[in-house]
C-alpha atoms as a PDB file:
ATOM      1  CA  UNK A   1      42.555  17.853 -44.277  1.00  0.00           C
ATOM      2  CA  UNK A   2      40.229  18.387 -41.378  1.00  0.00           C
ATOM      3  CA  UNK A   3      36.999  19.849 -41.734  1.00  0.00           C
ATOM      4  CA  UNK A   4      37.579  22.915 -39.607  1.00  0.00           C
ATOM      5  CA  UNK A   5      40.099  23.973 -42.906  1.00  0.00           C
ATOM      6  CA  UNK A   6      37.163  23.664 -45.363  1.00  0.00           C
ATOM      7  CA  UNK A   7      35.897  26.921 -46.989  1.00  0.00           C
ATOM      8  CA  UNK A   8      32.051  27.410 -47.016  1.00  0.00           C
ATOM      9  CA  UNK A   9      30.962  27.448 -50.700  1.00  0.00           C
ATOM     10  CA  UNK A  10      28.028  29.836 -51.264  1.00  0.00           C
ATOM     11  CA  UNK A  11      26.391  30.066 -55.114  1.00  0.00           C
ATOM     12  CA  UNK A  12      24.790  32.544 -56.153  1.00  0.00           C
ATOM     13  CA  UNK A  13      20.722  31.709 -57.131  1.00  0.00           C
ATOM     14  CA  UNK A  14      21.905  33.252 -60.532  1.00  0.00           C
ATOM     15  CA  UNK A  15      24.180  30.356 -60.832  1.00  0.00           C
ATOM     16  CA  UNK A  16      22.216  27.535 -60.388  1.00  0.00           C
ATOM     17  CA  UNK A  17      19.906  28.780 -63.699  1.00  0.00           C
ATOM     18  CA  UNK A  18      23.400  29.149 -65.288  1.00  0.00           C
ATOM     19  CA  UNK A  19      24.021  25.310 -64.334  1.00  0.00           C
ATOM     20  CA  UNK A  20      20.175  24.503 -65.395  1.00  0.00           C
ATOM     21  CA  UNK A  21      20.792  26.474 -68.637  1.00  0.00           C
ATOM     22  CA  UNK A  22      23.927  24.037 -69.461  1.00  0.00           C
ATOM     23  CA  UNK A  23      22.817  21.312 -68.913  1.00  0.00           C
ATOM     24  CA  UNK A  24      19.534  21.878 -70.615  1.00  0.00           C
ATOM     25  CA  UNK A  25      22.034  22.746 -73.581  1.00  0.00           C
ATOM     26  CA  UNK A  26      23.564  19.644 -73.607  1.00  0.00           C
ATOM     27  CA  UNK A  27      20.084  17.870 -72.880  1.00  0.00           C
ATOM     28  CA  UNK A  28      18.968  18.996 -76.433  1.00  0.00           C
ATOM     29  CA  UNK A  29      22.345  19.171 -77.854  1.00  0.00           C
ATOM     30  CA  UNK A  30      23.336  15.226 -77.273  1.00  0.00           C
ATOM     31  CA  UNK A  31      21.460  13.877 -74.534  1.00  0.00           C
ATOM     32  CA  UNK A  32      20.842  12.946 -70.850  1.00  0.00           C
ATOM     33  CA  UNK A  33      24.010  11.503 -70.247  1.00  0.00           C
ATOM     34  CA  UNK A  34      25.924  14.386 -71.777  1.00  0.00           C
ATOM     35  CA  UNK A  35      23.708  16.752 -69.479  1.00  0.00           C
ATOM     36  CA  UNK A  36      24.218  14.903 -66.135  1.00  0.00           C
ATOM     37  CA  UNK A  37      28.160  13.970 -66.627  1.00  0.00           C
ATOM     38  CA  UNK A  38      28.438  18.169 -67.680  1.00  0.00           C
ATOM     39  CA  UNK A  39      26.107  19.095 -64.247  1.00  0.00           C
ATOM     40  CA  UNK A  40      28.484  16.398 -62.437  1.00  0.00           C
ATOM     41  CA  UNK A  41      31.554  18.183 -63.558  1.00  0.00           C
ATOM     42  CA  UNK A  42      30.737  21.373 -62.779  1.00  0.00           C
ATOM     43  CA  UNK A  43      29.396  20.550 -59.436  1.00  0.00           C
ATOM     44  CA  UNK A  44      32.716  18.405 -58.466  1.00  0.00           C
ATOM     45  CA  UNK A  45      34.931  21.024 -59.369  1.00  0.00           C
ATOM     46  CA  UNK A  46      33.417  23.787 -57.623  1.00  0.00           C
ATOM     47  CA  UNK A  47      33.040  21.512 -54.796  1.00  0.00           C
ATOM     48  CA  UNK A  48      36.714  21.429 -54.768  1.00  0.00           C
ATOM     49  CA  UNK A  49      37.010  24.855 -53.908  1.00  0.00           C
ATOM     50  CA  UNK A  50      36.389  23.805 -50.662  1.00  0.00           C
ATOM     51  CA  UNK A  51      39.472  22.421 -49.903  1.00  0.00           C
ATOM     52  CA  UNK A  52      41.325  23.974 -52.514  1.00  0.00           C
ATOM     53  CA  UNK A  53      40.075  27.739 -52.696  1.00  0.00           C
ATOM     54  CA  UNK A  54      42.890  28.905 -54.846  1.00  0.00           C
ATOM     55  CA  UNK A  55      43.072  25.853 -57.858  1.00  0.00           C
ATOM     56  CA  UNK A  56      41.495  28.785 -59.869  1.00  0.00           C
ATOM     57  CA  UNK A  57      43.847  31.227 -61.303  1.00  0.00           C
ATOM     58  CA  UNK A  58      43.133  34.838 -60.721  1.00  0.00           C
ATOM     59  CA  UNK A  59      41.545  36.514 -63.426  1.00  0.00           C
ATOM     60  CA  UNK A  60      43.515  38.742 -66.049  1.00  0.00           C
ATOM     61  CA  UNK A  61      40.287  40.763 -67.183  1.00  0.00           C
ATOM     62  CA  UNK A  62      40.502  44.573 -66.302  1.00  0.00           C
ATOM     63  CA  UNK A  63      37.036  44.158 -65.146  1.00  0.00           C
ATOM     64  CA  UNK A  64      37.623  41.331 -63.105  1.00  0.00           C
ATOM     65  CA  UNK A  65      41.168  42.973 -61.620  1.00  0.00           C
ATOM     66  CA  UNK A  66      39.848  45.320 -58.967  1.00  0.00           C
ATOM     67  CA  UNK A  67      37.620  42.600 -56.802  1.00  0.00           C
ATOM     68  CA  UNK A  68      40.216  40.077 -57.315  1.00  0.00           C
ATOM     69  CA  UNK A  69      37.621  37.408 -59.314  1.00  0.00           C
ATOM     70  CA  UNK A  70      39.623  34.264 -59.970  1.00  0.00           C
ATOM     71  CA  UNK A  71      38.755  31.878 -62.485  1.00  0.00           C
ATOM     72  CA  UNK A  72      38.440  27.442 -62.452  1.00  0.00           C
ATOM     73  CA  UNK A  73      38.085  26.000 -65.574  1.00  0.00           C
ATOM     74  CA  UNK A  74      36.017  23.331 -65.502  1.00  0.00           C
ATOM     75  CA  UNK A  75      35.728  21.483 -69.565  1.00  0.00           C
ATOM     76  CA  UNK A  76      34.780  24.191 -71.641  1.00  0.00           C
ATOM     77  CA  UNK A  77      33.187  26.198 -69.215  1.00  0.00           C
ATOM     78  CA  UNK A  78      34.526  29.060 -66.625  1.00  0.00           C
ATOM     79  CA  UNK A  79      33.662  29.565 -63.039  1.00  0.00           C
ATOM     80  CA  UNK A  80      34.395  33.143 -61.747  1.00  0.00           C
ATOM     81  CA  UNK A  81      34.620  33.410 -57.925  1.00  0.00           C
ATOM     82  CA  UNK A  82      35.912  35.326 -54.899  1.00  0.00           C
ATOM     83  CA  UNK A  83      37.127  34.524 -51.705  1.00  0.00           C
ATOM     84  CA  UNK A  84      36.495  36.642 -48.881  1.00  0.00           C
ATOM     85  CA  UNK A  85      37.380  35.116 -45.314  1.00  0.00           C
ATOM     86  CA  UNK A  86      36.362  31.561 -44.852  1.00  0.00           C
ATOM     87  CA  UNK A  87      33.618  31.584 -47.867  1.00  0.00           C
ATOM     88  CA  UNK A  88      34.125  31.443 -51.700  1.00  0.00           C
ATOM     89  CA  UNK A  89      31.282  32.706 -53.481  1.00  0.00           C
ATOM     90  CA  UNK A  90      30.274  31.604 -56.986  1.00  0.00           C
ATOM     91  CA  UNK A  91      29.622  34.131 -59.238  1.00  0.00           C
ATOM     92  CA  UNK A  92      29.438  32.965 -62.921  1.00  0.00           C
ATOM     93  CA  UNK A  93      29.288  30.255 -65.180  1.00  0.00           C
ATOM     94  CA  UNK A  94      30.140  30.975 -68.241  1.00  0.00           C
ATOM     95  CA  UNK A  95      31.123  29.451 -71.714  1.00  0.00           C
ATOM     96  CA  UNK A  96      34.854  30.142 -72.516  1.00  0.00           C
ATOM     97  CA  UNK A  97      34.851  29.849 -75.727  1.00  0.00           C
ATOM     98  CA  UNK A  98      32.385  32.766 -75.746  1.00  0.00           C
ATOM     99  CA  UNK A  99      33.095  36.741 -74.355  1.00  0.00           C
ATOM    100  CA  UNK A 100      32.064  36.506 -70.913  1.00  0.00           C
ATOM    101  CA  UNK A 101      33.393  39.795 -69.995  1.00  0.00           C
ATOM    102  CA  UNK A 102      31.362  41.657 -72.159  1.00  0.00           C
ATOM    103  CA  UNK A 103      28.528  40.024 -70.187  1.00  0.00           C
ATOM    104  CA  UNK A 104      30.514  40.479 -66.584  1.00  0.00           C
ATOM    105  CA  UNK A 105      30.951  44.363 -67.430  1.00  0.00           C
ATOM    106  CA  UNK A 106      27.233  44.596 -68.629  1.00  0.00           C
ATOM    107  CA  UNK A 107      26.319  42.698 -65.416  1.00  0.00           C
ATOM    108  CA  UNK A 108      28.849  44.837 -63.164  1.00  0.00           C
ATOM    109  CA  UNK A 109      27.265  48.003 -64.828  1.00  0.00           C
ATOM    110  CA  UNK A 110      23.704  47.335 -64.024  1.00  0.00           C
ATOM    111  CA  UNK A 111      24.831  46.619 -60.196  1.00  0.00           C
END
């Protein structure tokens, strides 16, 4: 695919102390190597975005509905984006296994 069809991928500052906090969780949790392969992931599959802006699945969350967030699951974790034109920004990352929209509608609240 040539270049001139890749999306720009913008993240959100907010986002990278998400990533930090991960992998700073699985620092502590099991170790370096479980922190860097988790960082890795994450990174790789956003980074497919670029060339595949819709892999995510749009997101079923009333909250989420009306901006048309989509969602990539990447392991256990969830990254909530949006494309708009030629950019997909990263919103989130957030645990799956926890209840991220309570935090998404606190966060969309306070905005």
């Amino acid at each position: 695919m040539p270049d001139s069809d890749k999306y720009t991928i913008n993240i959100r500052p907010e986002v990278w102390a998400e990533i930090e906090n991960i992998s700073e969780k699985h620092l502590n949790l099991v170790g370096p190597a479980s922190a860097k392969k988790i960082t890795d992931k994450l990174l790789d599959d956003i980074e497919k975005l670029a060339y595949h802006p819709y892999l995510g699945k749009e997101c079923d969350e009333l909250i989420l509905i009306p901006n048309h967030y989509r969602r990539l699951i990447s392991g256990m974790y969830l990254c909530i984006y949006r494309i708009i034109g030629n950019t997909i920004y990263i919103y989130h990352i957030v645990d799956g296994r926890t209840n991220y929209t309570r935090l998404l509608k606190n966060e969309m609240n306070h905005n």
